[in-house]
Every structure is written in C-alpha cells, then in structure tokens.
Protein backbone atom coordinates (compact mmCIF):
# COMPACT_ATOMS: atom_id res chain seq x y z
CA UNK A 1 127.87 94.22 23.58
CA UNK A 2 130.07 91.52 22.43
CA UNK A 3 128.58 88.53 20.96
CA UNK A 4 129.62 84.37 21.48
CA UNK A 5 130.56 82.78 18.44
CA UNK A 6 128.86 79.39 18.41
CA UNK A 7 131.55 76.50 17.65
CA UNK A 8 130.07 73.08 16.78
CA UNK A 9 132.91 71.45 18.16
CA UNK A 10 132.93 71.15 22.37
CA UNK A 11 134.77 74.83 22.37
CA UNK A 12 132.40 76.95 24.76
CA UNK A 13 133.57 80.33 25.80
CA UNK A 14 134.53 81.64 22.45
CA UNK A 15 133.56 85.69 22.02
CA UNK A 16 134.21 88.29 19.69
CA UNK A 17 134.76 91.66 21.90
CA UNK A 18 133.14 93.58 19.31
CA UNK A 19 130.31 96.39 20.50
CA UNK A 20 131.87 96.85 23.76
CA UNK A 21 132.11 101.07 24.77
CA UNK A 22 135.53 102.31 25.04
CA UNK A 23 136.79 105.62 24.83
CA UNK A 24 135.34 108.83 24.14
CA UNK A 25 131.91 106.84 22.91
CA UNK A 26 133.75 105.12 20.47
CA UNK A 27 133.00 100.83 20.08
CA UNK A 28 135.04 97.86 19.66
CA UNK A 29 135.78 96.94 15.91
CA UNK A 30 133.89 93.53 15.59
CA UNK A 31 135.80 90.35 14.02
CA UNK A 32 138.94 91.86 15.63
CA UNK A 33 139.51 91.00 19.43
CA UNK A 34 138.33 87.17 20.42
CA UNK A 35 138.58 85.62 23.31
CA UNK A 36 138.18 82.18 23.64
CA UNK A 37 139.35 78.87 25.29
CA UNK A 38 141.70 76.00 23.83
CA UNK A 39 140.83 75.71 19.89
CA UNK A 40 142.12 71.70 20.26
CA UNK A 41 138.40 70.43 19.68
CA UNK A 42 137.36 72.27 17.40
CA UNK A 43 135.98 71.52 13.92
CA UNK A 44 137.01 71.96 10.24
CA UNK A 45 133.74 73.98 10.33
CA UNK A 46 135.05 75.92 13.36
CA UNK A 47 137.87 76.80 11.66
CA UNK A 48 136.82 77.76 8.27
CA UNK A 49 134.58 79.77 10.51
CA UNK A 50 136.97 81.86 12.15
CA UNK A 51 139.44 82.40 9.20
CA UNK A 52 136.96 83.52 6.76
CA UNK A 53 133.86 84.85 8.58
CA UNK A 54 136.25 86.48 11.51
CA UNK A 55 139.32 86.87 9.12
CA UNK A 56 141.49 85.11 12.08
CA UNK A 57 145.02 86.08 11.43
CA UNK A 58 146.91 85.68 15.32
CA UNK A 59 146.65 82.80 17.78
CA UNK A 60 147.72 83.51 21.13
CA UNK A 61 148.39 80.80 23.20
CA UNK A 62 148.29 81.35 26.87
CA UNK A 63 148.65 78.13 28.45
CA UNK A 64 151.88 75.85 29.81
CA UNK A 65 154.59 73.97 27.40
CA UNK A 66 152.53 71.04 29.58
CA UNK A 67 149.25 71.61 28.71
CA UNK A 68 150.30 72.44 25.00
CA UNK A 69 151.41 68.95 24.53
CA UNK A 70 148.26 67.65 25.71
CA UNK A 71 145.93 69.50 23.40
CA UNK A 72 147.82 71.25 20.54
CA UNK A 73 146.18 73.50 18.93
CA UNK A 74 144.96 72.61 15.20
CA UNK A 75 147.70 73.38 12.35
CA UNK A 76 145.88 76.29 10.13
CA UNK A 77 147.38 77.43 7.38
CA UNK A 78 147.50 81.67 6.87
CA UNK A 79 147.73 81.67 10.94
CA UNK A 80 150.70 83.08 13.28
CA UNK A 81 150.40 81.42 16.33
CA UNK A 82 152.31 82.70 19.26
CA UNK A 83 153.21 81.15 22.42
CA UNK A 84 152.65 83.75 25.22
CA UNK A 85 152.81 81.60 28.26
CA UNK A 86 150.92 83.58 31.54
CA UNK A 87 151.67 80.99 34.11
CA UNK A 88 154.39 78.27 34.56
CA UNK A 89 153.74 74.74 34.95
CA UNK A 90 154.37 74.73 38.48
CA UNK A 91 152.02 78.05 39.00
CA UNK A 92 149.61 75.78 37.45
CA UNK A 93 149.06 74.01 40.18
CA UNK A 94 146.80 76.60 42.22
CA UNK A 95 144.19 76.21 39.24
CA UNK A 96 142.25 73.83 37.67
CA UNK A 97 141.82 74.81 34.06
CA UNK A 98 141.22 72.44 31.79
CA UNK A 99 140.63 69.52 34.39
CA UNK A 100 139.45 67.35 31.64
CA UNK A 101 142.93 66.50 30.52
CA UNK A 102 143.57 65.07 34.09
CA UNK A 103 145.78 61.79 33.52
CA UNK A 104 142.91 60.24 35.34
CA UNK A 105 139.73 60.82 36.93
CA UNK A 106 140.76 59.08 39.95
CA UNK A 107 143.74 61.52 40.46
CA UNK A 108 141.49 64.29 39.53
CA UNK A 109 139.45 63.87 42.60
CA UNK A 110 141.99 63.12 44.76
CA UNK A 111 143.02 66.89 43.74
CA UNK A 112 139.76 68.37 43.68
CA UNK A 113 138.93 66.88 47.31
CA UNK A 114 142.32 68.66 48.72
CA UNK A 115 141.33 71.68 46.80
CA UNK A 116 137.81 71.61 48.50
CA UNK A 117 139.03 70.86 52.12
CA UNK A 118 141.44 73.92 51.69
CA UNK A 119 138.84 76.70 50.37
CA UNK A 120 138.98 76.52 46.87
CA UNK A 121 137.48 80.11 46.23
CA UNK A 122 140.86 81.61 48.04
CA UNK A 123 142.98 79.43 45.88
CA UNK A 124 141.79 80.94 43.05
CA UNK A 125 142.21 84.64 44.09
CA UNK A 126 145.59 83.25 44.42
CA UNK A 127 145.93 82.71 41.07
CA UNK A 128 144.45 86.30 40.29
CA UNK A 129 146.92 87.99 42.55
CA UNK A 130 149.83 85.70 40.97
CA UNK A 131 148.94 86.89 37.41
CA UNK A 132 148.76 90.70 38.24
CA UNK A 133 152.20 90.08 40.70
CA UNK A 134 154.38 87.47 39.33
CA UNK A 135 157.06 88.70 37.30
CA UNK A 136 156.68 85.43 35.06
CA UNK A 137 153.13 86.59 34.82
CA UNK A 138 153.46 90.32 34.22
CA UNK A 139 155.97 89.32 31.34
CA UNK A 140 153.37 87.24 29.46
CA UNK A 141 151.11 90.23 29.74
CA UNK A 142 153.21 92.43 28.72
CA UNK A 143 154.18 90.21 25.51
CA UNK A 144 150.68 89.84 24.79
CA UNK A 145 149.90 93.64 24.66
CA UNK A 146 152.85 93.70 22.45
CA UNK A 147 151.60 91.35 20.03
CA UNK A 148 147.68 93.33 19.92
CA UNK A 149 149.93 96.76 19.40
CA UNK A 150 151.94 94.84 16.02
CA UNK A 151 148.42 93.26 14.54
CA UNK A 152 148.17 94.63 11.30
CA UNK A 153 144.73 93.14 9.88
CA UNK A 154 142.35 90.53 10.76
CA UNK A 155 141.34 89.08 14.18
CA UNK A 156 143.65 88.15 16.73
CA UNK A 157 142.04 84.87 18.89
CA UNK A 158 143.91 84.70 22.71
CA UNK A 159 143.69 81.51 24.54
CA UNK A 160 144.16 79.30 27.79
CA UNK A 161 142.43 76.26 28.88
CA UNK A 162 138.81 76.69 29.02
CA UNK A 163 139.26 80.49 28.15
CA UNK A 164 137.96 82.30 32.20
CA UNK A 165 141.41 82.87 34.36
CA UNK A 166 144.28 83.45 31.99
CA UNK A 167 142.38 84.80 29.13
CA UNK A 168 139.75 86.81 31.92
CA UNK A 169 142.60 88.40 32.74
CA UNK A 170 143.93 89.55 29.86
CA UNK A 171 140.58 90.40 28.42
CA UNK A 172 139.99 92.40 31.89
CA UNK A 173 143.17 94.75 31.31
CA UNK A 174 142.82 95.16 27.60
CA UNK A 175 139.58 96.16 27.62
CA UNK A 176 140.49 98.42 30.45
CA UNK A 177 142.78 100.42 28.24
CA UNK A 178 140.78 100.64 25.66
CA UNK A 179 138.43 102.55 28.31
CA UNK A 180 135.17 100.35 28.62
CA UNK A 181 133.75 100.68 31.84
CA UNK A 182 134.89 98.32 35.12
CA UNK A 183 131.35 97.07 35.78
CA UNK A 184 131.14 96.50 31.82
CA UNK A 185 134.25 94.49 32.10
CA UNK A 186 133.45 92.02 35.33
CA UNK A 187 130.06 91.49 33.21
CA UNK A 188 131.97 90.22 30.65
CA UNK A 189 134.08 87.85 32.58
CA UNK A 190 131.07 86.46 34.63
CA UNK A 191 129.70 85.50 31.12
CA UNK A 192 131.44 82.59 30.94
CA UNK A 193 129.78 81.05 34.16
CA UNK A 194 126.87 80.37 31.49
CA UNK A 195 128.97 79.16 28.73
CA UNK A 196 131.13 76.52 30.67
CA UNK A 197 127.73 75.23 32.59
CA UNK A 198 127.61 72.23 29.95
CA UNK A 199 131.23 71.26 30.02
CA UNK A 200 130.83 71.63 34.02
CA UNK A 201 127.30 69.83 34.48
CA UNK A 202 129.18 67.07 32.61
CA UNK A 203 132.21 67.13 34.80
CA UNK A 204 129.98 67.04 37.70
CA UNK A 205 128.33 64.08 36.00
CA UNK A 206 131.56 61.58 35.40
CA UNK A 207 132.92 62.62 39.16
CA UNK A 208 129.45 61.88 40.76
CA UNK A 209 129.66 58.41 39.11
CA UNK A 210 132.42 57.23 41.61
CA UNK A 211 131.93 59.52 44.84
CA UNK A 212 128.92 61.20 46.15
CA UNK A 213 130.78 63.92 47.71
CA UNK A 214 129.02 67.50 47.78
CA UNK A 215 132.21 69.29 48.75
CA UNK A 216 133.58 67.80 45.51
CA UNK A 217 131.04 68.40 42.98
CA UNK A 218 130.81 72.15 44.80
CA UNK A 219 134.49 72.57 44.29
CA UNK A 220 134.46 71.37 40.14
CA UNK A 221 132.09 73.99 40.08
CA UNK A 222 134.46 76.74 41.93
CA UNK A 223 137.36 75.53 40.07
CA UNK A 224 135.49 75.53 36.86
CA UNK A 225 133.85 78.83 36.95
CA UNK A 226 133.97 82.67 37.56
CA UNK A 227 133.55 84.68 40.83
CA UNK A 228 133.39 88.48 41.22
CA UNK A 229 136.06 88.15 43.87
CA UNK A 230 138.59 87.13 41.48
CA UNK A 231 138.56 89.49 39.19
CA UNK A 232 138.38 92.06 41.87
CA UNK A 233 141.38 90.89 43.59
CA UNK A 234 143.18 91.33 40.06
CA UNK A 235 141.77 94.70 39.93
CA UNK A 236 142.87 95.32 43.64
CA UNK A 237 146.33 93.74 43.36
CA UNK A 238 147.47 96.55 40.29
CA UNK A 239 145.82 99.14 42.06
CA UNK A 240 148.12 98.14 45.45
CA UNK A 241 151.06 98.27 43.42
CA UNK A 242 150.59 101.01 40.99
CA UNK A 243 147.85 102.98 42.54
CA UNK A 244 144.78 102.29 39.57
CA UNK A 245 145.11 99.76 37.44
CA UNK A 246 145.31 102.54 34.15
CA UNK A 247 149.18 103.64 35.88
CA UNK A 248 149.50 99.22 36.16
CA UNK A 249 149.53 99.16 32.27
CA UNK A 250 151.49 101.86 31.83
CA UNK A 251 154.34 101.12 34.70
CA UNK A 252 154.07 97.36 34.92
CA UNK A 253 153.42 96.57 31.09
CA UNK A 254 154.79 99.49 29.42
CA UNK A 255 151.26 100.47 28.05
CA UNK A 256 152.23 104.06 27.40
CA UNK A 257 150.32 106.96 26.83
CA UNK A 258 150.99 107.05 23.11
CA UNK A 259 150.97 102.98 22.65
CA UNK A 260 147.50 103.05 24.52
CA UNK A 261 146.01 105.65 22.20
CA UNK A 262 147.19 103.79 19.20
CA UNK A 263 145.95 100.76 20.96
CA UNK A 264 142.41 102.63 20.74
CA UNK A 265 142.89 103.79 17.38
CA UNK A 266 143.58 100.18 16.08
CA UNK A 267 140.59 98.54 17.82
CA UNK A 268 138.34 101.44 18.51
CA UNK A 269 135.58 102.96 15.76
C-alpha cells in the first residue's frame, strides 16, 4: 500500500507509490515513484524532505506554460525538472485544477456557477476522455513514460495542480503497466478525495462568504475532487480505441513489450 508523505507546507496529495502489487507478486520500490500536486508551497523542510529522505532526483511538471507562471515550482539544486505538459491552456478550460490561483474570487464563481448549471460531473469525464484521446494529450503521456524508462536513481516526483486529474491519470496507466490490479488502482485515485477535503472545506468557506448558493459550493466540491466515473471513462476511452488499455500503452504510447518489462524491472522488487 502506498503511503502519503506529510508536507508541512499547504501541499496535500503528495504519495510515494511504494508497496503497491504489480507483477508476478512482486511490489513497488518505495522512495521511487511519487505522485503529488504543485510543489509551489512547499517548505524548506518539505524539500530537504524529499531530496534526502526520498532521494528526489526528477520533477515532472504536468501543468500549462499558464499555470507555471503562476506558481513556479521552487528552484532545488541536484533536481532535473522537466516540463511534460498533459493539457494545453485552452484544454484547461474544461477543469478546474488549482482554482485557488483564480485572478479573482469573483470571476471564480462566475465560472464555477456556469460549470454547475451545465453538469459539472460530465465536464470532467470530458477531461478524462481528452487526456486518453487528444493527440496533445497522448504526447505528454507518452513523454512522461519516456522520462520513468531513462531514471537512473532516486525518486522521480510527477505533478499538476492539486495532483487528482493530470497526475490520476498518469498514475492510473503507470501503475497499470507495472501490473497492479484495476480496483487497486481506482482506490488509489479516490484517495485523494480525503487529502484535498481541507484545501476544499476552505474553498467552500471563502465562496460561501459572498453567495449562498448550494449548486456552487456542490460544484467546488465536483471540480475539486475524484469520482469513479472519471477514471473509468479513461479506462473505457483506451479500451475503445485499442481494445484494453495494456494494447493502449503499447500502440498509443509506445510502451512495448520489452520497455514495459524493463519498466517493471526498474520499479518492481
């Protein structure tokens, strides 16, 4: 089972992938896979943390030139970060990652009312279906299974906004090849309905303050969290082009059968 790494800085979803079953009985190498959301808030402590506890070696970034600007991610020396991009600025749109850095809370309800008014829950399938579909999309994946195959040592740290649809879906195909189980892997996605709560109670909280609006505060907490139904229509959209998601990774993001068994052999014990 892998474990959350507690950040004292506001950085919530952050999870080594260690423990998880994959192949043939064999278990995730701990301090080696992480997940996590944007590393912009998070502390010198947080950071010494993760290069010398976790041996952090790779940042991937997953998020917009747009949303980069807004929250860079903390200069750390030792560290490779790469810029692996799964949605453009104007895909963006459909979600709402990272609606804290809204240039204004006004404007942020005026888009989360729209949102709720045109079912938010099928927006976000949208994005699901975009990021298993759109070539722009399918690139960045296929980059960022690139950049696992050519780690040499140390932990490699992938990131989006607050770490669920970009980085759920990356975490959902890798740990796919690496054989852990489906139900396994939508557990591990729904985690982070628990580990955004505070960050969402607290959105909630500042939007409540200027409109009493339950269609509103239900659609922050859509927006901001994880549904079954999303990651299933991922699941569902590489199946309906590939026919299981296993011949996705090898036909759509040239996960062959030789890279995906040194895949397993690098991250696998």
């Amino acid at each position: 089972m892998c474990s959350r790494i507690e950040m004292e800085g506001p950085v919530y979803n952050t999870r080594d992938l260690g423990g998880y079953t994959g192949k043939d009985g064999r278990s995730i190498r701990p301090h080696r896979l992480i997940r996590s959301g944007a590393l912009g808030k998070c502390t010198e402590s947080d950071i010494r943390r993760l290069t010398e506890e976790y041996e952090l070696k790779t940042v991937v970034d997953l998020r917009t030139n747009g949303e980069r600007t807004e929250l860079p991610d903390p200069e750390i020396k030792g560290i490779e970060f790469i810029h692996d991009p799964l949605l453009s600025d104007t895909m963006l749109g459909i979600t709402r990652e990272g609606q804290e850095q809204a240039d204004s809370l006004s404007a942020m309800i005026q888009d989360l009312l729209k949102e709720a008014e045109n079912h938010p829950k099928e927006k976000m399938e949208a994005i699901y279906l975009a990021l298993a579909s759109d070539t722009f999309s399918v690139t960045g994946l296929k980059h960022f299974f690139e950049i696992l195959l050519a780690q040499k040592e140390g932990a490699v740290l992938w990131h989006c906004s607050a770490g669920k649809d970009r980085v759920g879906t990356a975490t959902a195909l890798l740990l796919t090849a690496l054989g852990v189980d489906r139900e396994v892997i939508i557990r591990d996605y729904l985690l982070t309905n628990g580990y955004l709560e505070p960050e969402t109670e607290a959105m909630i909280a500042k939007v409540a303050e200027k409109v009493q609006n339950e269609r509103i505060l239900n659609g922050i907490r859509i927006l901001n969290g994880t549904e079954r139904s999303y990651i299933e229509a991922m699941f569902a959209e590489t199946e309906r082009q590939c026919g299981s998601t296993e011949a996705f990774l090898r036909e759509r993001l040239g996960l062959t059968d030789e890279k995906t068994e040194r895949l397993r052999d690098m991250y696998l014990e």
